[in-house]
C-alpha atoms as a PDB file:
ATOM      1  CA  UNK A   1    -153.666   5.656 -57.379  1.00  0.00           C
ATOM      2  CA  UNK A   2    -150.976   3.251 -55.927  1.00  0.00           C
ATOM      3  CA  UNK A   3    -149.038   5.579 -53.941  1.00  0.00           C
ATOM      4  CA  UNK A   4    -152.443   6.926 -52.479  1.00  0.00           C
ATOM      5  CA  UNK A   5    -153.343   3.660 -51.212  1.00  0.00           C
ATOM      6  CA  UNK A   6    -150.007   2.940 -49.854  1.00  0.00           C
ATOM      7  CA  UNK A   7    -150.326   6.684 -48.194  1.00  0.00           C
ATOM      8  CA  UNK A   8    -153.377   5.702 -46.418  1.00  0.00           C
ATOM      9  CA  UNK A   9    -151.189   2.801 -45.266  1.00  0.00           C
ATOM     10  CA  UNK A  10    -148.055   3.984 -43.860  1.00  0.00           C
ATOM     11  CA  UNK A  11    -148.407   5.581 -40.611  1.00  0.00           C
ATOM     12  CA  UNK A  12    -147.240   9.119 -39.526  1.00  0.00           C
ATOM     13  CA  UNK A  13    -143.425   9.384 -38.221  1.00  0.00           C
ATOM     14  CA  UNK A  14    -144.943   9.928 -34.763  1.00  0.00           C
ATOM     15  CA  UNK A  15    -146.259   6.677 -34.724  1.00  0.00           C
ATOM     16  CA  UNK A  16    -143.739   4.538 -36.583  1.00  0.00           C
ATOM     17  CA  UNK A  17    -142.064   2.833 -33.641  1.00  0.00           C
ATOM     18  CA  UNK A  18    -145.359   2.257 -32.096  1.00  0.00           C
ATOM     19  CA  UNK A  19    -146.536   0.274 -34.797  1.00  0.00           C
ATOM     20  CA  UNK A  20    -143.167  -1.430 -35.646  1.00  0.00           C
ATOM     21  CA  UNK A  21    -143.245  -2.669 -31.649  1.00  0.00           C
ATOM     22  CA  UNK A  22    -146.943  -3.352 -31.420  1.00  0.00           C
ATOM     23  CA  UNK A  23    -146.195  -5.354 -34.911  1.00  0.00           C
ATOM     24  CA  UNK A  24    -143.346  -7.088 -33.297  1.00  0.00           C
ATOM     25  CA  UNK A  25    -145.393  -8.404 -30.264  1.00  0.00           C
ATOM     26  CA  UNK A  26    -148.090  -9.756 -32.398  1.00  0.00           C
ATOM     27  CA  UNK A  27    -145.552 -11.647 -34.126  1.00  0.00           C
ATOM     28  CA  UNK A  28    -143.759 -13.168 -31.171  1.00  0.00           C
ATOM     29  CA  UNK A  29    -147.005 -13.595 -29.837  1.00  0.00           C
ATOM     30  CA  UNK A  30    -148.386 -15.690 -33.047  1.00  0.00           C
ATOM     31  CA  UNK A  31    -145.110 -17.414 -33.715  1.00  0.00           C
ATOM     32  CA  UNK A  32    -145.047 -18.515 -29.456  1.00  0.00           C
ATOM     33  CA  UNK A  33    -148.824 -19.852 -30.141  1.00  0.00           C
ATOM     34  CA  UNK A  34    -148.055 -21.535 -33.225  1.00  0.00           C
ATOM     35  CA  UNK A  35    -145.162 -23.373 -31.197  1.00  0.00           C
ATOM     36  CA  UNK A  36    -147.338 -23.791 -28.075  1.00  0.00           C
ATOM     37  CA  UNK A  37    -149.861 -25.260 -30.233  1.00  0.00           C
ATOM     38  CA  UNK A  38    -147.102 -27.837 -32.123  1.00  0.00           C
ATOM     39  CA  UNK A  39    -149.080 -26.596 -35.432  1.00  0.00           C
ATOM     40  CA  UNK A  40    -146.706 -28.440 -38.385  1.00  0.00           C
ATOM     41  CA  UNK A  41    -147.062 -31.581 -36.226  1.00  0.00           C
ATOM     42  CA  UNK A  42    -150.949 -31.432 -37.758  1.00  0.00           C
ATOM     43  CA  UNK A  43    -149.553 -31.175 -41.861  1.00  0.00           C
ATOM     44  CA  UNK A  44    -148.567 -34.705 -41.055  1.00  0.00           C
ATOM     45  CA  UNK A  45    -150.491 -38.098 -40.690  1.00  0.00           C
ATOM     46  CA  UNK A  46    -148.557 -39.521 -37.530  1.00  0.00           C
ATOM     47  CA  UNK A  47    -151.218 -40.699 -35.123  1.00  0.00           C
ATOM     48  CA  UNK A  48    -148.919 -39.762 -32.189  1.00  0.00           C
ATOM     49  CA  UNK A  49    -150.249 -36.291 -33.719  1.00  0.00           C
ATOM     50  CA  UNK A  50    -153.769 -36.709 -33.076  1.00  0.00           C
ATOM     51  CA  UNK A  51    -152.156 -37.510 -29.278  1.00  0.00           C
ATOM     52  CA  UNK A  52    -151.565 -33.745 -28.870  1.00  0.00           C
ATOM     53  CA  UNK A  53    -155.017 -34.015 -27.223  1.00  0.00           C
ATOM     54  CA  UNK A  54    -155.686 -35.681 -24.211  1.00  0.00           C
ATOM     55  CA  UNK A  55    -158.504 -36.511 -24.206  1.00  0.00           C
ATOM     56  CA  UNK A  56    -158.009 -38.849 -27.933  1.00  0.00           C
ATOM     57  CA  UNK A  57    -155.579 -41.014 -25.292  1.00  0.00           C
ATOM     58  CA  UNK A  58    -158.230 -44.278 -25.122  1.00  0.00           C
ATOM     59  CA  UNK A  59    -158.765 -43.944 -28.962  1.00  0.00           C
ATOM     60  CA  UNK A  60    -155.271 -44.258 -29.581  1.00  0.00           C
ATOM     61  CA  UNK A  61    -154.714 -46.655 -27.357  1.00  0.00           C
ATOM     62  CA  UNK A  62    -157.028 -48.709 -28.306  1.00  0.00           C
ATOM     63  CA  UNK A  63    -156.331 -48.574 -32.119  1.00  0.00           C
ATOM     64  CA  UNK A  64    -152.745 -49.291 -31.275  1.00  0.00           C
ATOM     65  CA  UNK A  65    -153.606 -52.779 -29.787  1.00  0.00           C
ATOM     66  CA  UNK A  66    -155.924 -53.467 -33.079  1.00  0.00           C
ATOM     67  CA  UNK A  67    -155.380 -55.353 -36.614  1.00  0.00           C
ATOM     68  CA  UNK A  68    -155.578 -51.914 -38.227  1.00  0.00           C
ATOM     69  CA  UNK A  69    -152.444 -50.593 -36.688  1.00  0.00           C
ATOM     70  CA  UNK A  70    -150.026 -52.159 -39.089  1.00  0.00           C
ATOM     71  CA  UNK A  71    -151.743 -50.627 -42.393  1.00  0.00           C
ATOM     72  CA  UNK A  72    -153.737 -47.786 -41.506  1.00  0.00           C
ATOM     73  CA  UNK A  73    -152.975 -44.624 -39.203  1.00  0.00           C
ATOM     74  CA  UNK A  74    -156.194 -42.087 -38.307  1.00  0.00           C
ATOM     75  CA  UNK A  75    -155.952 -39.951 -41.423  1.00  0.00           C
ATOM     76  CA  UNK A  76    -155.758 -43.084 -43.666  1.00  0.00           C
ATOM     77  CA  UNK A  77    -159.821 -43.907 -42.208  1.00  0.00           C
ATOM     78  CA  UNK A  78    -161.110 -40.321 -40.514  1.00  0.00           C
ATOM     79  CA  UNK A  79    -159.750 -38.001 -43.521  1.00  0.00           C
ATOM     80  CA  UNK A  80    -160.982 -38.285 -47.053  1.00  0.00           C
ATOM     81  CA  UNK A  81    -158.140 -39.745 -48.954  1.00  0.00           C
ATOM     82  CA  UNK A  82    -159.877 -38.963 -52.506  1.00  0.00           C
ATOM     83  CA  UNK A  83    -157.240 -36.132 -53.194  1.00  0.00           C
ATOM     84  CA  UNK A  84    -154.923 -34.254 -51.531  1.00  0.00           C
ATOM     85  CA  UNK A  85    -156.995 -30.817 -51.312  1.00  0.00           C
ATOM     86  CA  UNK A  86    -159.869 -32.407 -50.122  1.00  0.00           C
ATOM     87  CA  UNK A  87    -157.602 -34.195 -47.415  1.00  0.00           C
ATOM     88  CA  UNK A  88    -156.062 -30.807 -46.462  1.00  0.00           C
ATOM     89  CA  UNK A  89    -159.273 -28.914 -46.098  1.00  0.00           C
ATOM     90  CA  UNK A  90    -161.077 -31.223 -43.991  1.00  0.00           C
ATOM     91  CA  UNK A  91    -158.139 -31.528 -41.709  1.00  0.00           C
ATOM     92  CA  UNK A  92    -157.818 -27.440 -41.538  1.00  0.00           C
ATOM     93  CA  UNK A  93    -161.689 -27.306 -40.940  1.00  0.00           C
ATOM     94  CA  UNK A  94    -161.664 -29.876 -38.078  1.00  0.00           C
ATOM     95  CA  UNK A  95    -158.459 -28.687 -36.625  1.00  0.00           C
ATOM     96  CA  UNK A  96    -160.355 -25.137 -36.521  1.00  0.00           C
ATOM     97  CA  UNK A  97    -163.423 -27.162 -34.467  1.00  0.00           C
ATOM     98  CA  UNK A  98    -160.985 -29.253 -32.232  1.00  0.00           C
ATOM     99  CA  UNK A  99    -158.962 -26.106 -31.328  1.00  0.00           C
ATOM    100  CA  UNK A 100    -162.104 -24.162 -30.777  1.00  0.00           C
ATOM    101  CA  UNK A 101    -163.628 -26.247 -28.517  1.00  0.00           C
ATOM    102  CA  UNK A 102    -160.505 -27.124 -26.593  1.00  0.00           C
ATOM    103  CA  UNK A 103    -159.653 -23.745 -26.313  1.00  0.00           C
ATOM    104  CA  UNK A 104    -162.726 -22.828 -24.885  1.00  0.00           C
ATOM    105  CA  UNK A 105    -163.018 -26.062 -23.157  1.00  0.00           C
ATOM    106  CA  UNK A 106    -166.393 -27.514 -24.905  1.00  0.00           C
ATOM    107  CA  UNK A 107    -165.138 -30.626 -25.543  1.00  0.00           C
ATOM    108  CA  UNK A 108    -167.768 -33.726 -24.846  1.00  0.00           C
ATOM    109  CA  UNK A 109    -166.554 -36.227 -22.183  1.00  0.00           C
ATOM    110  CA  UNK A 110    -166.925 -38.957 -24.863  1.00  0.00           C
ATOM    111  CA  UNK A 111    -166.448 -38.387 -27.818  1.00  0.00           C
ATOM    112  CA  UNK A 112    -168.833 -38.922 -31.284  1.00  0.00           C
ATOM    113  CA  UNK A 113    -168.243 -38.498 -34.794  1.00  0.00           C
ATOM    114  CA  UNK A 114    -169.831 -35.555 -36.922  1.00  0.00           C
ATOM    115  CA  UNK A 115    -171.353 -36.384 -39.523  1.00  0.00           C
ATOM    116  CA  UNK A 116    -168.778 -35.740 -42.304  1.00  0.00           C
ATOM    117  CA  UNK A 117    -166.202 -37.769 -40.374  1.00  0.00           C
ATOM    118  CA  UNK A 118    -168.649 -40.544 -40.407  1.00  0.00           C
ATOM    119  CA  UNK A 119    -169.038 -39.974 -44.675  1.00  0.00           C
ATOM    120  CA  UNK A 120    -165.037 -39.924 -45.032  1.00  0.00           C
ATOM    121  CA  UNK A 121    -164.802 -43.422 -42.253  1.00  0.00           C
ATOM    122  CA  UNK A 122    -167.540 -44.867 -44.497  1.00  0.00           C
ATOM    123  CA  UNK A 123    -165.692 -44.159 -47.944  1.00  0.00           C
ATOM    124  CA  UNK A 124    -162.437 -45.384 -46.802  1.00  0.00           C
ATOM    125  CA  UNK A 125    -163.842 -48.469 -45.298  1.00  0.00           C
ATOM    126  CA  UNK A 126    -165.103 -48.942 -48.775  1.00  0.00           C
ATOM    127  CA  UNK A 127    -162.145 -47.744 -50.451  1.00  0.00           C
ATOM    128  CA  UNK A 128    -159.566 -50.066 -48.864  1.00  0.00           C
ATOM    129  CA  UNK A 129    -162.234 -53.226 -48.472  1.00  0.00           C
ATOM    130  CA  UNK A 130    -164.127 -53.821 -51.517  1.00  0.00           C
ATOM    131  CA  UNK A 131    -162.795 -57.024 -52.509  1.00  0.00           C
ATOM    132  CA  UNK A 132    -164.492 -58.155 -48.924  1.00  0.00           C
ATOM    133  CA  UNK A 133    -167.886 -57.287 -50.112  1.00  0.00           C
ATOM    134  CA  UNK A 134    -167.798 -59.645 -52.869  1.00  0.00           C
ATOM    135  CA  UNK A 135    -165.627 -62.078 -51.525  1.00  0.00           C
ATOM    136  CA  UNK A 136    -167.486 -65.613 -51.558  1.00  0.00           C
ATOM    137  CA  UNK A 137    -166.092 -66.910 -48.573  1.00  0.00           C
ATOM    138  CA  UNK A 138    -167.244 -64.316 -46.366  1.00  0.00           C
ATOM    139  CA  UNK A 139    -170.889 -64.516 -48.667  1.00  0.00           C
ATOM    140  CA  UNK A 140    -171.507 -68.157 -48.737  1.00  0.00           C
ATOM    141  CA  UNK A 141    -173.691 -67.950 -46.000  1.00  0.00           C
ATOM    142  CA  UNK A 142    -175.364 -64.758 -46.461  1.00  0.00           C
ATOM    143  CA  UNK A 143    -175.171 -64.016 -50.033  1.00  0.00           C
ATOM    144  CA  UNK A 144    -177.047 -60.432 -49.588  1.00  0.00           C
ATOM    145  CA  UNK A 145    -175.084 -59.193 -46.756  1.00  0.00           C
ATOM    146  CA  UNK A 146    -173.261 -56.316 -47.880  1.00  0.00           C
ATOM    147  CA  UNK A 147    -176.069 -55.808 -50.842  1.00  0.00           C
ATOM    148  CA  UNK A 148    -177.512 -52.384 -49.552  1.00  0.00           C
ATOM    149  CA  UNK A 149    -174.238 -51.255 -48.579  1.00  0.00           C
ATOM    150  CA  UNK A 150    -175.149 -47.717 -49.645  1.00  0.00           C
ATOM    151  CA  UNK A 151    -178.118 -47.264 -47.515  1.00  0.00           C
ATOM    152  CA  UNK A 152    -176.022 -48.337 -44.082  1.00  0.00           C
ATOM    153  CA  UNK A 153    -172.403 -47.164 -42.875  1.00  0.00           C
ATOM    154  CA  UNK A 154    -169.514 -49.790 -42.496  1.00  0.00           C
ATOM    155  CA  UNK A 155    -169.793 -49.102 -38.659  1.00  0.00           C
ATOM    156  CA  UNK A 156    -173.602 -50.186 -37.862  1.00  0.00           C
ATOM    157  CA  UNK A 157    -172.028 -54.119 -38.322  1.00  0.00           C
ATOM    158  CA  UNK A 158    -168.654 -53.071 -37.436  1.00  0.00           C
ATOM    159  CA  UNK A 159    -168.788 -50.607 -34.875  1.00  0.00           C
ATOM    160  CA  UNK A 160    -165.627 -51.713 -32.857  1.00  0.00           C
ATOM    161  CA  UNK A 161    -163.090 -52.209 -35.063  1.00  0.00           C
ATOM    162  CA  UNK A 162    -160.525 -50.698 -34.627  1.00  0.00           C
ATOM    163  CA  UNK A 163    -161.332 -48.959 -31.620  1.00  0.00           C
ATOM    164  CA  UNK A 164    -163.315 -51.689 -29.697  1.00  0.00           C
ATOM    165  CA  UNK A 165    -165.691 -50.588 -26.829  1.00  0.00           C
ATOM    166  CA  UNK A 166    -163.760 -46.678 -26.255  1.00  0.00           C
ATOM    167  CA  UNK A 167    -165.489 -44.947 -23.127  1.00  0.00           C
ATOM    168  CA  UNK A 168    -162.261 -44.072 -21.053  1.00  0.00           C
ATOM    169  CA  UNK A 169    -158.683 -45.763 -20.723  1.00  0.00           C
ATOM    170  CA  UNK A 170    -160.095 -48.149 -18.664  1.00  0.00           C
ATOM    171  CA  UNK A 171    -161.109 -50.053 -21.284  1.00  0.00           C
ATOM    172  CA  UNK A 172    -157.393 -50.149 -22.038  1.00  0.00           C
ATOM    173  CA  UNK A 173    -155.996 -50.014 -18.560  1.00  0.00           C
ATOM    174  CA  UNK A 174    -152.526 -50.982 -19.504  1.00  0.00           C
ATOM    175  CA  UNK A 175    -152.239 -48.850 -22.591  1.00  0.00           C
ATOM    176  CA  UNK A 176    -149.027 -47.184 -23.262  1.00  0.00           C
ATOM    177  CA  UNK A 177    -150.359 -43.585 -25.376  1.00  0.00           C
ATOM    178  CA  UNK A 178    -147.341 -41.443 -26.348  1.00  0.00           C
ATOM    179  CA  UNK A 179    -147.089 -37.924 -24.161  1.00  0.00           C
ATOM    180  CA  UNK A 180    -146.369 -35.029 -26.082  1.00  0.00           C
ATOM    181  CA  UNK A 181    -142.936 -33.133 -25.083  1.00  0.00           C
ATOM    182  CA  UNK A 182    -143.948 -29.404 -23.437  1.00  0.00           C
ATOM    183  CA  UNK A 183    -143.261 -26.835 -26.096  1.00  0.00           C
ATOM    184  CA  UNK A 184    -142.887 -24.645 -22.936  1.00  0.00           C
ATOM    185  CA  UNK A 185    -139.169 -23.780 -22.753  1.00  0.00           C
ATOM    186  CA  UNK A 186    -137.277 -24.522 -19.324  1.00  0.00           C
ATOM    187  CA  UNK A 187    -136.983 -21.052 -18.746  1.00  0.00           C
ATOM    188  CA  UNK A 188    -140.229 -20.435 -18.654  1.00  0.00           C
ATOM    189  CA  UNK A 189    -141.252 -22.855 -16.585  1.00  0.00           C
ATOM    190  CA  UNK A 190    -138.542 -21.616 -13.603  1.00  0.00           C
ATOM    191  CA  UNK A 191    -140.330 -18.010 -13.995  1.00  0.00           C
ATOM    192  CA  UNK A 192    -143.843 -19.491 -14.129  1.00  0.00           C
ATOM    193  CA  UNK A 193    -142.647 -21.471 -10.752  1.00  0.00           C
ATOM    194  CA  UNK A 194    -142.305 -19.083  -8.668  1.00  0.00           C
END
């Protein structure tokens, strides 16, 4: 049975170096897109990562000149942070979106949140800040402010932290957002010059 499926498998001699080459270009063609594309940069939680893509430059500017910068990067509030699969998953599933729609060039001029990135802001506002919502300072005057917490989102009250008002980088006109290097090889930017 096994050697009958591998059979079906294994090509005839006459066309063993055509598939070993055809093979071999889809690989250096995969392994040059999964350098173009920085891929393992997106395993980790660096916000200069989320900078691959221009067009997050006034959102990381902007969170870069707020309070949150010092404890919290954009995976530790956009991600779900309730375990690590569930971290993983989302970030595969809206890499897959962002890299669709860049690649086809769909991408909104501003920017909005889906709703599932809203649910996973809203749980880790709640997750890192629930001594706030009970804290009788902030309550003294307003005892039932954060009461119906669970029928509103963080962000209705909040909406500009840590962002502020982000339309374009002139709302931070003397930002500083990190460039990524080129993955392009010198070499191939000589050939493509000419």
């Amino acid at each position: 049975m096994l050697t009958s499926l591998l059979r079906w498998f294994i090509p005839p001699d006459h066309w063993k170096v055509p598939v070993i080459v055809l093979l071999g270009i889809f690989a250096g063609l995969g392994s040059y897109v999964f350098h173009i594309a920085n891929v393992p940069s997106y395993l980790s939680d660096n916000p200069k990562t989320c900078v691959n893509c221009h067009i997050m430059g006034p959102q990381y500017a902007t969170w870069s000149h707020s309070s949150h910068r010092e404890v919290a990067g954009c995976s530790d509030c956009h991600v779900p942070n309730d375990n690590i699969f569930k971290h993983y998953l989302f970030k595969a599933m809206d890499g897959m979106r962002h890299s669709y729609m860049f690649t086809f060039r769909l991408e909104p001029q501003v920017i909005t949140i889906k709703q599932a990135g809203k649910d996973a802001v809203q749980d880790n506002c709640v997750r890192c800040h629930t001594y706030l919502l009970d804290d009788t300072k902030l309550t003294t005057m307003r005892p039932d402010i954060h009461q119906n917490i669970g029928d509103r989102y963080c962000v209705e009250c909040h909406r500009d932290v840590p962002h502020g008002t982000v339309n374009s980088l002139s709302s931070v006109p003397d930002a500083r957002v990190p460039v990524p290097s080129s993955p392009i090889p010198e070499w191939l930017k000589k050939v493509s010059r000419r």
